[in-house]
Protein backbone atom coordinates (compact mmCIF):
# COMPACT_ATOMS: atom_id res chain seq x y z
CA UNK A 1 61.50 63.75 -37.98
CA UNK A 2 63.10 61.81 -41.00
CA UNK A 3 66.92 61.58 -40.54
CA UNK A 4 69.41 59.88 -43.58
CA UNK A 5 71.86 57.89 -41.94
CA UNK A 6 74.77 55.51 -43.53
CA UNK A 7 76.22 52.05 -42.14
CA UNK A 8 80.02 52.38 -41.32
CA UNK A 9 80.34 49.24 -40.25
CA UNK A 10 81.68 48.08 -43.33
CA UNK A 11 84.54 50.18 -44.70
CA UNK A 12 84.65 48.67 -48.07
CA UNK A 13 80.95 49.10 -48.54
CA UNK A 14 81.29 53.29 -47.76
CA UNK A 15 84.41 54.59 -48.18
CA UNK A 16 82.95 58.17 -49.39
CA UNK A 17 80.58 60.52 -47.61
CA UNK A 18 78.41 61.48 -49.62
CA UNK A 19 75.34 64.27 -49.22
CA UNK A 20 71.97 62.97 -49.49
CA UNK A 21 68.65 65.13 -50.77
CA UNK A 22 65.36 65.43 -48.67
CA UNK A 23 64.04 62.17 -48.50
CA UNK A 24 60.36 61.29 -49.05
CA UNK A 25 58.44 58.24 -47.89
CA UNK A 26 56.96 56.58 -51.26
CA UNK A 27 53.51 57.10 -51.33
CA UNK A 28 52.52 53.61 -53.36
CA UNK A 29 53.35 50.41 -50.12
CA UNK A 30 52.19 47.49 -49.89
CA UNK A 31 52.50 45.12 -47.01
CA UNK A 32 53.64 41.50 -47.30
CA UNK A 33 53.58 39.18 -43.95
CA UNK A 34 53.44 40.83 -40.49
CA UNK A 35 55.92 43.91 -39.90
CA UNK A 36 56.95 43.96 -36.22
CA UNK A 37 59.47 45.24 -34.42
CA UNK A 38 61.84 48.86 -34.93
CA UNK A 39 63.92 48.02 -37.84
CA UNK A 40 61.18 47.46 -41.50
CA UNK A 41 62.83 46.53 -44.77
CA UNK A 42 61.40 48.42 -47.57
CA UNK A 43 61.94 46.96 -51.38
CA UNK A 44 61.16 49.27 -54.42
CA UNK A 45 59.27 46.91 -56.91
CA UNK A 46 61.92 46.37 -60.17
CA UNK A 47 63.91 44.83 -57.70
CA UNK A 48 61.83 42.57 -56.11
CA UNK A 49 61.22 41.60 -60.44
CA UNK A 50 64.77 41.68 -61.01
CA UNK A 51 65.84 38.96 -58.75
CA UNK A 52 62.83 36.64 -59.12
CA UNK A 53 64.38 37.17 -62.90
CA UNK A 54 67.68 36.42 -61.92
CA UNK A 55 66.90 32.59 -60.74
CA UNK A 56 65.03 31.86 -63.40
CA UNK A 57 64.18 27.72 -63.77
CA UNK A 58 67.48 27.17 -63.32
CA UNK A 59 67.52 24.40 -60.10
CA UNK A 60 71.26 23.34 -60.25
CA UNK A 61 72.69 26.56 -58.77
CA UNK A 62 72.32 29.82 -56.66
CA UNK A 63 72.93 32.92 -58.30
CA UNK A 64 73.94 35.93 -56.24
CA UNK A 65 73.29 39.55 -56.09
CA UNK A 66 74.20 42.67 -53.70
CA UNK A 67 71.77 44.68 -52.42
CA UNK A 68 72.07 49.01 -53.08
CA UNK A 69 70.19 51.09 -50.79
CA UNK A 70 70.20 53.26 -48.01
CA UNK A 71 68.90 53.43 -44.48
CA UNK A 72 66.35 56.38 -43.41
CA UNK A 73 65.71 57.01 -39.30
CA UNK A 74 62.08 57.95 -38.98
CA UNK A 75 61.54 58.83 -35.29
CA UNK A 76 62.78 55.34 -32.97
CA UNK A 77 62.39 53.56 -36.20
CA UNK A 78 65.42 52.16 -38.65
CA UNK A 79 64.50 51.82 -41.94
CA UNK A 80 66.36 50.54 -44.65
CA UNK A 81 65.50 50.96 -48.69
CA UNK A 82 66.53 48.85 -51.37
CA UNK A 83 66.11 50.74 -54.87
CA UNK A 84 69.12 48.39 -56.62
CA UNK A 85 70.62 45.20 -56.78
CA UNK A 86 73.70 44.41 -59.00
CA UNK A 87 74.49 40.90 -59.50
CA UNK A 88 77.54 38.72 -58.95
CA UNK A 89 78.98 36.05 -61.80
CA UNK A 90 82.52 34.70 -60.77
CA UNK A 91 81.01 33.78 -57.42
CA UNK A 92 80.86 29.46 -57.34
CA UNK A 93 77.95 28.65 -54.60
CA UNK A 94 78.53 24.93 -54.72
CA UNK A 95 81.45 25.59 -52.10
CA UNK A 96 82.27 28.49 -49.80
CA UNK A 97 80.79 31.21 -51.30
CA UNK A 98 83.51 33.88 -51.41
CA UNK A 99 84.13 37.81 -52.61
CA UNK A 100 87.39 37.91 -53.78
CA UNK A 101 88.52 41.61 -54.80
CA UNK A 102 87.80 41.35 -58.36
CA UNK A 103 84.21 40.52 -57.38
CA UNK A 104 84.05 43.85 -55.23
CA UNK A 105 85.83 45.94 -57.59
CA UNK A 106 83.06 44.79 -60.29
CA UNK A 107 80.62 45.85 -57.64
CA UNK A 108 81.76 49.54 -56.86
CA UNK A 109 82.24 50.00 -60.77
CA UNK A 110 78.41 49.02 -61.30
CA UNK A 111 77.85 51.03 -58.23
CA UNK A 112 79.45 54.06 -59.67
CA UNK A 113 77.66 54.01 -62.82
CA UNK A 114 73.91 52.75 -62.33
CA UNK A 115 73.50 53.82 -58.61
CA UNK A 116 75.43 57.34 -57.79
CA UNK A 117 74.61 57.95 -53.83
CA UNK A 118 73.37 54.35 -52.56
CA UNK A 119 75.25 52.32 -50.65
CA UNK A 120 75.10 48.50 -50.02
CA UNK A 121 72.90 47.16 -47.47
CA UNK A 122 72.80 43.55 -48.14
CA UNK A 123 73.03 40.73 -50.85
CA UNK A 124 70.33 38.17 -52.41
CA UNK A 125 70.75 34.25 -52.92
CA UNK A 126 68.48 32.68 -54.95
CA UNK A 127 67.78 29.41 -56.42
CA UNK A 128 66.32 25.77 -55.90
CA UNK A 129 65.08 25.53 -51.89
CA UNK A 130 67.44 22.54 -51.07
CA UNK A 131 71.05 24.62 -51.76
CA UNK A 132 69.40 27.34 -49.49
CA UNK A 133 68.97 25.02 -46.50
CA UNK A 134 72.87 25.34 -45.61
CA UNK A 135 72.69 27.55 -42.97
CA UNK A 136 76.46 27.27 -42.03
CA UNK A 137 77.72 28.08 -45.45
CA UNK A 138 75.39 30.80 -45.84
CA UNK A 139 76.09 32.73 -42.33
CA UNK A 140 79.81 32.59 -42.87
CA UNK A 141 79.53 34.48 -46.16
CA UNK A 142 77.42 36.99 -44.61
CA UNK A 143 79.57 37.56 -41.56
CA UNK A 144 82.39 37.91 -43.50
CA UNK A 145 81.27 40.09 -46.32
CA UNK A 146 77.99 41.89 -44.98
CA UNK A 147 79.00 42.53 -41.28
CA UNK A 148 76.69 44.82 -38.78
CA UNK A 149 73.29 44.17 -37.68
CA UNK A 150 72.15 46.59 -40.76
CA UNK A 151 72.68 44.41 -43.89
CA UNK A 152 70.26 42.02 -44.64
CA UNK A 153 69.71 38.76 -46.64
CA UNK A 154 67.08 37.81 -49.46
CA UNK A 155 66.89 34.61 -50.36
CA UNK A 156 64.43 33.31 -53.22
CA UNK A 157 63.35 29.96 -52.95
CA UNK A 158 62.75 29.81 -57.65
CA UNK A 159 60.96 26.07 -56.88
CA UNK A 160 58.25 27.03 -54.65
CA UNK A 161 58.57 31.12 -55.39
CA UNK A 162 58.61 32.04 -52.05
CA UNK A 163 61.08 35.27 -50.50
CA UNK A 164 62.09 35.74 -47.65
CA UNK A 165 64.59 38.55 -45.48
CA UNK A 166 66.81 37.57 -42.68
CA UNK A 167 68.73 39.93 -40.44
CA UNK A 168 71.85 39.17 -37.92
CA UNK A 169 71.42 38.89 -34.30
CA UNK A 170 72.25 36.72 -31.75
CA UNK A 171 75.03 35.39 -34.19
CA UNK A 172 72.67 33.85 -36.15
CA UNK A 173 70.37 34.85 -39.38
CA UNK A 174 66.89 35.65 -38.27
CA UNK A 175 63.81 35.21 -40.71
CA UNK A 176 61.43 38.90 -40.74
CA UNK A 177 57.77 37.89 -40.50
CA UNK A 178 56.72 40.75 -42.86
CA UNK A 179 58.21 43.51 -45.44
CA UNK A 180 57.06 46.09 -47.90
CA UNK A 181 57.01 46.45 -51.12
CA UNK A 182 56.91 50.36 -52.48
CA UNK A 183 56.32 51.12 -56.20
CA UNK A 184 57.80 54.26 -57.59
CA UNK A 185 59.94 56.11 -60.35
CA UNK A 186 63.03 54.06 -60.40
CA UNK A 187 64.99 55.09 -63.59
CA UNK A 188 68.51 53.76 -61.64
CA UNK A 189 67.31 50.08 -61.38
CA UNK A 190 65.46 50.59 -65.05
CA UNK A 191 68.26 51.13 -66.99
CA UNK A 192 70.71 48.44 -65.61
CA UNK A 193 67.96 45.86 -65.88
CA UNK A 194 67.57 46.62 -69.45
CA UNK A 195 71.65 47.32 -70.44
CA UNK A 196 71.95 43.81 -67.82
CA UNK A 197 72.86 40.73 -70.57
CA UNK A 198 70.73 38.79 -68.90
CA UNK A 199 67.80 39.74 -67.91
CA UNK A 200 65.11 40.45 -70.54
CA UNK A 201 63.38 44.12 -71.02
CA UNK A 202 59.91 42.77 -71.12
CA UNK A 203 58.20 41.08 -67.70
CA UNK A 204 55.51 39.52 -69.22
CA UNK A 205 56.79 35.90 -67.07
CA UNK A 206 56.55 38.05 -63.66
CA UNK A 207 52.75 36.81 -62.53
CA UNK A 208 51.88 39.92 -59.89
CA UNK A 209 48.67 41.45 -60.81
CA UNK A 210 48.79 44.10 -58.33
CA UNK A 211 52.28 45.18 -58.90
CA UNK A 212 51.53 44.94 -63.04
CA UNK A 213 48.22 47.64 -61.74
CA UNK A 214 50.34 49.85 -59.69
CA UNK A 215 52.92 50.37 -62.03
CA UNK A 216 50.21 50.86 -64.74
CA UNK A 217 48.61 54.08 -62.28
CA UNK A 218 52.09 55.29 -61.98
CA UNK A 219 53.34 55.23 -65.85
CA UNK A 220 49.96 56.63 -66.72
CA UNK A 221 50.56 59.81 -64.20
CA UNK A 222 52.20 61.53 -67.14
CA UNK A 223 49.55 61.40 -69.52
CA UNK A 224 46.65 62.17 -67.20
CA UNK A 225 46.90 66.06 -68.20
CA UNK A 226 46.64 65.57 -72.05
CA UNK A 227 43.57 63.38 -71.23
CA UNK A 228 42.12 65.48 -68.37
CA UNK A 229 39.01 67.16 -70.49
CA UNK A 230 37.86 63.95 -72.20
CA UNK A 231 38.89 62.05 -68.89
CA UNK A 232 36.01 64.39 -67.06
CA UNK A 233 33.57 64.80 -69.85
CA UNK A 234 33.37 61.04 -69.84
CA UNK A 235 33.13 61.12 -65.93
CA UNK A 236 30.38 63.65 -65.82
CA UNK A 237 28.59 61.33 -69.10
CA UNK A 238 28.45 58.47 -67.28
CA UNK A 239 27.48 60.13 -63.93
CA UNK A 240 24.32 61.95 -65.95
CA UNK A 241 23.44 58.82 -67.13
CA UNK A 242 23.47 56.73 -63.86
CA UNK A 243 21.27 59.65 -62.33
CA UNK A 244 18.83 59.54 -65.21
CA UNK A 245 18.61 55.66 -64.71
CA UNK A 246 18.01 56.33 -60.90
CA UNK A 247 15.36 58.75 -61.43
CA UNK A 248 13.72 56.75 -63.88
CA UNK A 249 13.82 53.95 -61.48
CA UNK A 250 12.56 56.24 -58.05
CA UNK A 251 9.85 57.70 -60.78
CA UNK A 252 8.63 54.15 -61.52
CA UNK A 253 8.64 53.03 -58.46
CA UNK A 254 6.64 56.19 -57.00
CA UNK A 255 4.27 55.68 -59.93
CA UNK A 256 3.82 52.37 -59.12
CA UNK A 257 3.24 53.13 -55.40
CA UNK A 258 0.50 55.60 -56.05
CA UNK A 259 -1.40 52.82 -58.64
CA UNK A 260 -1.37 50.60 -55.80
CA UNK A 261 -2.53 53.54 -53.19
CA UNK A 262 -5.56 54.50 -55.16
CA UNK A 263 -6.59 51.37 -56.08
CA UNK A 264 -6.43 50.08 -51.85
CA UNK A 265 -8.58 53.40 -51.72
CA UNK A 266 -10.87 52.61 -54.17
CA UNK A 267 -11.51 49.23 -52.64
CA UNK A 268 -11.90 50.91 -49.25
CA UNK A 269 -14.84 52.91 -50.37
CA UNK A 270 -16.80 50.02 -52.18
CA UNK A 271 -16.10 48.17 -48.92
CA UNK A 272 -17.31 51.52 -46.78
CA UNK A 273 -20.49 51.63 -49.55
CA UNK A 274 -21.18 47.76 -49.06
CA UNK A 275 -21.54 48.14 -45.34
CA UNK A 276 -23.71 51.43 -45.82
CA UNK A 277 -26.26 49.46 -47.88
CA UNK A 278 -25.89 46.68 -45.77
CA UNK A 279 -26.77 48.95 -42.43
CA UNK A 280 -29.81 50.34 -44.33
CA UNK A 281 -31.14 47.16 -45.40
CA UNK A 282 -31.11 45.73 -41.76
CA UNK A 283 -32.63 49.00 -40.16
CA UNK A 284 -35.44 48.98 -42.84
CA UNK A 285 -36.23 45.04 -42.25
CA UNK A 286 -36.04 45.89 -38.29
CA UNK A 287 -38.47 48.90 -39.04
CA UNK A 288 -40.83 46.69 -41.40
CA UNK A 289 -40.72 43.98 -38.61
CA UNK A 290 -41.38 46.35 -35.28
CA UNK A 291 -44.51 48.02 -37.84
CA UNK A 292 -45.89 44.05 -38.53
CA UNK A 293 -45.58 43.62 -34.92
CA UNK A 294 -47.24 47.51 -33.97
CA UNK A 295 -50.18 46.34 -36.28
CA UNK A 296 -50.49 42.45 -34.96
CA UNK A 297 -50.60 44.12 -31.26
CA UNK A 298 -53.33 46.18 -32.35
CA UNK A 299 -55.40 44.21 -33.81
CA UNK A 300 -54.85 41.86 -30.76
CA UNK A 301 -56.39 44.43 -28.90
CA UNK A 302 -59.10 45.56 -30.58
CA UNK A 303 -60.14 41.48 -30.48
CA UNK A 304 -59.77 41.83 -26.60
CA UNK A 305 -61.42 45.00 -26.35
CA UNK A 306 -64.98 43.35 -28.32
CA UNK A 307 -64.99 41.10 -26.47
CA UNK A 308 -65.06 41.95 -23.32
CA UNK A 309 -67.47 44.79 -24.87
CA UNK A 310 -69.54 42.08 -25.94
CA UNK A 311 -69.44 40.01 -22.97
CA UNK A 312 -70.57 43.01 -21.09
CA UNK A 313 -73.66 43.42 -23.22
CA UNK A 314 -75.22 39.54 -22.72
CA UNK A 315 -78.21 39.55 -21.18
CA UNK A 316 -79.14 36.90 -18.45
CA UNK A 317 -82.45 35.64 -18.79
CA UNK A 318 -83.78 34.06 -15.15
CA UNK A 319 -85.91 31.31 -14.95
CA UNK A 320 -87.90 30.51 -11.41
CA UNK A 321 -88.23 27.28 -10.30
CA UNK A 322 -88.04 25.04 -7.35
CA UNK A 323 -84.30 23.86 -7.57
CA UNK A 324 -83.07 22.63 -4.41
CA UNK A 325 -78.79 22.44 -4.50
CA UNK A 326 -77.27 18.66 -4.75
CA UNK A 327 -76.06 17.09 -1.69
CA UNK A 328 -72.46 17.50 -1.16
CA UNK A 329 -70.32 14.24 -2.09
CA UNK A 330 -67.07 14.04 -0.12
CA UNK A 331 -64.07 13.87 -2.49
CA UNK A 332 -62.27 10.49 -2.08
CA UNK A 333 -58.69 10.57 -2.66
CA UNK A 334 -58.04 6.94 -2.98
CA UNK A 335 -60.17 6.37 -5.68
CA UNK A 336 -59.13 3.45 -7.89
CA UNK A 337 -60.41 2.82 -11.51
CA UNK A 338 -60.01 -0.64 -13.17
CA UNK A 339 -58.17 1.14 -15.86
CA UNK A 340 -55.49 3.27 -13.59
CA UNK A 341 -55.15 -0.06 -11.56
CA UNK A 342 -54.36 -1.96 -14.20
CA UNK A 343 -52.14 0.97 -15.50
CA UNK A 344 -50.29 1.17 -12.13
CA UNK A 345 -49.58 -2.55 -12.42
CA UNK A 346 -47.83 -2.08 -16.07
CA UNK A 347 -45.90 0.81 -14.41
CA UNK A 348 -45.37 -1.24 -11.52
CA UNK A 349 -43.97 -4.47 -13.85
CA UNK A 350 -42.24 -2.40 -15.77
CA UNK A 351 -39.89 -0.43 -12.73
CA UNK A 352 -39.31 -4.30 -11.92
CA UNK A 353 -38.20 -5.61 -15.43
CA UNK A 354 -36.10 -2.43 -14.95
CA UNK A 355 -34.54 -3.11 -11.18
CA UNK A 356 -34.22 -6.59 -12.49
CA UNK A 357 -32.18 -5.59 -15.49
CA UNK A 358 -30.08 -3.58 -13.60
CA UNK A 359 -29.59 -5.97 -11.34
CA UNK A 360 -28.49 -8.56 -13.33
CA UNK A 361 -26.10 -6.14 -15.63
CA UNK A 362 -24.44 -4.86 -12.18
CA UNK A 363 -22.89 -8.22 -11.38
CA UNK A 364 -22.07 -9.41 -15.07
CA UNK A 365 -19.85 -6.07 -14.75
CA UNK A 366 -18.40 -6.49 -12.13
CA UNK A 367 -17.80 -10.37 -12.96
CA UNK A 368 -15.74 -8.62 -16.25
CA UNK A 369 -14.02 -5.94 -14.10
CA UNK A 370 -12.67 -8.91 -12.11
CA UNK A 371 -11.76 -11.09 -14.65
CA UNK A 372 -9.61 -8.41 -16.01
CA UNK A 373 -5.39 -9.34 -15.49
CA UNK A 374 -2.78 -7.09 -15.72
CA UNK A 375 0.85 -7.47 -15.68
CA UNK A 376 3.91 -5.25 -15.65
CA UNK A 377 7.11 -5.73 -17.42
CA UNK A 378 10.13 -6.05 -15.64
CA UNK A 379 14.06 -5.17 -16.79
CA UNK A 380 14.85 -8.67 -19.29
CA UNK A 381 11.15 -9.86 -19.75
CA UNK A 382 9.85 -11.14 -22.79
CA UNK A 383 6.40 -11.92 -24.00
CA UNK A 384 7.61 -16.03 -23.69
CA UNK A 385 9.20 -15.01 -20.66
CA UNK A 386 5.93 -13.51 -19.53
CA UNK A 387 3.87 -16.88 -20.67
CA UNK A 388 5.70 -19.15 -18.92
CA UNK A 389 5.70 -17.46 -16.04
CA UNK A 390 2.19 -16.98 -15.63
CA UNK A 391 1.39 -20.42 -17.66
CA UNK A 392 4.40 -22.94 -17.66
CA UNK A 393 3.54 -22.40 -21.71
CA UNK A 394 4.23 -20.25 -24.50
CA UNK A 395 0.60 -20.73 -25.74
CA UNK A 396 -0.49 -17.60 -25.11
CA UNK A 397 1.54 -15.44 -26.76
CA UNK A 398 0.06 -14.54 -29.39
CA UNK A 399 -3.11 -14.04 -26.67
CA UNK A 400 -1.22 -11.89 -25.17
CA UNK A 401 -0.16 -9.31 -28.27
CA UNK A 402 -3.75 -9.88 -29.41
CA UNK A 403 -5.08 -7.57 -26.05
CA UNK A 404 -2.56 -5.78 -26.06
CA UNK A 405 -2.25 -4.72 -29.70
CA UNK A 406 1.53 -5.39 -29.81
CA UNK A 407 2.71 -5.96 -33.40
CA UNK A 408 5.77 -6.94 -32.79
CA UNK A 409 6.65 -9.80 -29.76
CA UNK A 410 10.12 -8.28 -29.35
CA UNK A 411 8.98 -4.70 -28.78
CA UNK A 412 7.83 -4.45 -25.19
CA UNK A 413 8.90 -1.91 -22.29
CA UNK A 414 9.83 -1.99 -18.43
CA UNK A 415 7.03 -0.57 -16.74
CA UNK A 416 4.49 -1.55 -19.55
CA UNK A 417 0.99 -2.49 -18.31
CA UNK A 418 0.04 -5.92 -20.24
CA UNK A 419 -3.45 -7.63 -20.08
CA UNK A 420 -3.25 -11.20 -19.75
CA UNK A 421 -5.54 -14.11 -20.07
């Protein structure tokens, strides 16, 4: 539910009631800083140009402006618009900054003319950061000119370009975290900027490069059904073109894939063809080599078999005579020959030369196993430390890092194992 509601708070402000049309919600918003809480300040965007305008580079005064506007209820939310802001010349900021009646009968005559059904919701102060920091001057003015928890203050810091939009509670101006900025057709606010003495037509100084682009898509909403046909024959161009470039590229790229397919399958069957040959090579070698061995065993047989045929045909010839059988000799195992004797002997020396060599290398080993010193480092030794406490002399130092391979004598470690002399 969208409800149009007007601030009575201040009678001056609203002395009329006056009937407002069906109110939309712009459709064009952008969000600056966080928006929190059930009251959100909405400004339209010429404004937002207009006052930036309005300080300019000058940095030895504030110039001042009143907000026009109007506040919509949507659901438990309080929102208020600003579409206008008029400003105000006779006002001296260096001191209290006062509204005298002239001031407000200037305002209700620009009112009148530029913005027919708005009402004011607030006034601007802008200029140089250090005339905005007193607070005391500041909330006076509002409290006695912009009463009600409704109006609101803009102030525009023109040194480091910086806005920001402070509401009253707690008897005290509160900064708003966030706002929005909405961008529509604001003929009202167009016409006194441009009729306004002072402020210049063109907004070529005003540095927003989104706001310049949304106000571009909006002017250009006129024009878009004059252009429509050539707007969607150049659509439909350049989509027929990027599909013909991405079926030329899936085309290539298929073409490509199959190349690469039929050549892996080409090398698959010389590979398969290879290992064919290769199978039939080996199986006719093993076939040659089981026939060479068929025909050696046969012709190893036929050698056994005449023999033994001719062995069977010798004939034994017996001669008669009186042969009487040798006399049995005893077979003597212990049978010694000069030659094994003296054979035995060599063996016999030699085992001994052996036993003997072993002998005498056992002992020499174990005389070096013995001789062998070792000594571990402590926490704080040294390799003189170590010296003189085995020797009473740092002699043997360099002994020491020669056993041990030590390069350096200052690089040793608790724990290390160190042979010593």
């Amino acid at each position: 539910m969208i409800e149009t509601i007007y601030s009575n708070e201040n009678g001056a402000g609203n002395s009329t009631n006056r009937v407002q049309p069906m109110f939309k919600m712009p459709k064009n918003i952008r969000q600056v800083g966080k928006v929190s809480g059930k009251r959100k300040i909405y400004i339209e965007d010429y404004v937002m140009t207009f006052i930036k305008q309005l300080a300019g580079e000058d940095y030895s005064q504030c110039k001042v402006a009143v907000l026009i506007g109007q506040y919509i209820k949507v659901e438990n939310t309080r929102n208020l618009f600003i579409s206008g802001a008029i400003e105000v010349e006779d006002i001296d900021t260096s001191e209290d900054i006062i509204f005298s009646n002239d001031t407000w009968t200037h305002i209700y005559e620009m009112i009148k003319k530029y913005f027919v059904d708005m009402e004011i919701v607030g006034w601007y102060l802008g200029g140089p950061g250090y005339l905005l920091e007193d607070e005391d001057k500041i909330l006076k003015a509002h409290i006695d000119n912009f009463a009600g928890q409704d109006k609101t203050l803009l102030t525009y810091d023109n040194i480091e370009k910086e806005e920001a939009f402070l509401i009253f509670e707690n008897n005290r101006l509160v900064k708003k975290d966030g706002y929005y900025v909405y961008y529509e057709k604001n003929e009202e606010m167009q016409t006194y900027m441009v009729e306004h003495k002072n402020v210049q037509k063109e907004e070529e100084n005003y540095e927003d490069r989104v706001t310049k682009e949304i106000r571009n898509v909006i002017q250009n909403k006129k024009s878009i059904p004059q252009d429509d046909n050539k707007g969607i024959t150049r659509l439909m161009y350049t989509a027929g073109t990027l599909l013909a470039v991405i079926v030329l590229i899936v085309g290539a790229a298929m073409l490509n894939n199959y190349e690469q397919m039929k050549n892996m399958q080409d090398t698959l069957n010389v590979l398969t063809q290879n290992l064919s040959n290769d199978d039939t090579k080996v199986t006719s070698s093993q076939g040659a080599k089981n026939k060479v061995e068929d025909v050696q065993a046969e012709d190893t047989k036929k050698t056994i078999n005449e023999l033994e045929t001719s062995e069977g045909s010798l004939d034994v010839e017996y001669v008669p005579g009186d042969v009487e059988p040798l006399e049995e000799v005893e077979e003597v195992d212990n049978i010694e020959t000069p030659g094994d004797k003296t054979a035995e002997n060599n063996l016999k020396k030699d085992d001994e030369v052996v036993v003997d060599d072993i002998e005498e290398e056992q002992p020499a080993q174990e005389v070096v196993q013995q001789e062998v010193k070792y000594y571990t480092v402590q926490i704080g030794d040294t390799l003189a430390g170590i010296s003189f406490k085995l020797y009473n002399s740092a002699n043997y130092i360099t002994k020491i890092m020669e056993l041990n391979n030590i390069e350096n004598e200052d690089v040793i470690f608790a724990g290390q194992r160190l042979i010593v002399p």
